[in-house]
Protein backbone atom coordinates (compact mmCIF):
# COMPACT_ATOMS: atom_id res chain seq x y z
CA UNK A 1 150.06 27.71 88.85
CA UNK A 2 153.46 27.42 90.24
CA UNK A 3 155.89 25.12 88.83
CA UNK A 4 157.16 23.17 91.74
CA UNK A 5 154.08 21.44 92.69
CA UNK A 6 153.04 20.43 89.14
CA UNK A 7 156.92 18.58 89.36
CA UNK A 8 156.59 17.28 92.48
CA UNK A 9 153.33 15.28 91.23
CA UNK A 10 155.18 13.93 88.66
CA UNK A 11 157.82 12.42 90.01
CA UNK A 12 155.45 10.88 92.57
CA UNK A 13 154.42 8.69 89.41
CA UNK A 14 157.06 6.30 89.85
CA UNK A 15 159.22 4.10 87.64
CA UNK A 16 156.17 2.78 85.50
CA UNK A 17 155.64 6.15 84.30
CA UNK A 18 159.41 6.71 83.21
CA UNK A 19 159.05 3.78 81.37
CA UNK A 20 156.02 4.66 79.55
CA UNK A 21 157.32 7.94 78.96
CA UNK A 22 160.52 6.44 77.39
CA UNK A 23 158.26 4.07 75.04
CA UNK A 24 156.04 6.97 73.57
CA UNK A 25 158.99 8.16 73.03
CA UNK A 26 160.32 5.52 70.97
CA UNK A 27 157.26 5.09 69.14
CA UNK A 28 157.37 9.20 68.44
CA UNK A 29 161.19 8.72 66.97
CA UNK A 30 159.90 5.21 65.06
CA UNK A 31 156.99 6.57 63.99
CA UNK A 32 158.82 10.13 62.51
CA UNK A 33 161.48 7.96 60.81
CA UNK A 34 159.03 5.93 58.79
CA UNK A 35 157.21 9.13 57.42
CA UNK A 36 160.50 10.61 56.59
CA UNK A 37 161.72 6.45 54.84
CA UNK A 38 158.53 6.81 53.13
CA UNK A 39 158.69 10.25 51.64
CA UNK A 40 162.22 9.35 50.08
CA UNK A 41 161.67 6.01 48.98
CA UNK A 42 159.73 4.11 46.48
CA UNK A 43 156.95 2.14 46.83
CA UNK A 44 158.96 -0.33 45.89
CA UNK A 45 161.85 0.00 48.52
CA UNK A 46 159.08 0.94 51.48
CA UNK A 47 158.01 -2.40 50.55
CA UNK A 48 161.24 -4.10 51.28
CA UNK A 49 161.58 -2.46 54.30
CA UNK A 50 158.30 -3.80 55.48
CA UNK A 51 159.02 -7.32 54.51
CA UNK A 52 162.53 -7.08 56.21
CA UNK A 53 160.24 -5.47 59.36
CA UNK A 54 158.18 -8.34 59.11
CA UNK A 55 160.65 -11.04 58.90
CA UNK A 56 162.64 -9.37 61.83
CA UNK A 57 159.53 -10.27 64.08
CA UNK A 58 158.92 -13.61 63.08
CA UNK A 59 160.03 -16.76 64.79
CA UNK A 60 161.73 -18.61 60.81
CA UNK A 61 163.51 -17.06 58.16
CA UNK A 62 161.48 -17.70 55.47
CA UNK A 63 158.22 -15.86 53.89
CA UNK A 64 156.22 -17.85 51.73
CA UNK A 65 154.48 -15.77 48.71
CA UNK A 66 152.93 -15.24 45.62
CA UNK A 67 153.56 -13.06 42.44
CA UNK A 68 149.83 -12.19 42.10
């Protein structure tokens, strides 16, 4: 199979699949990051980083929580 037509279909695709190309790739880089945080951190510190994750998506500033 020659090269040419395999690139020719696809760059028929479009825009949409640029974009969705560019998101797995973000989710790829995200998703390699977090297994390197987690292999050099504590439990302790990966579970700051997910409450600072969290908070980042939510709409107040403030997490409500227990000790238990």
């Amino acid at each position: 199979m020659r090269a040419q037509p395999l690139m020719d279909e696809f760059n028929r695709a479009g825009s949409i699949q640029r974009i969705l190309l560019r998101y797995i790739q973000a989710m790829m880089t995200q998703m390699s990051q977090t297994a390197v945080y987690n292999r050099r951190h504590s439990a302790g510190q990966q579970l700051w980083r997910w409450l600072l994750l969290t908070l980042d998506r939510m709409q107040s500033n403030e997490l409500i929580g227990t000790q238990e």
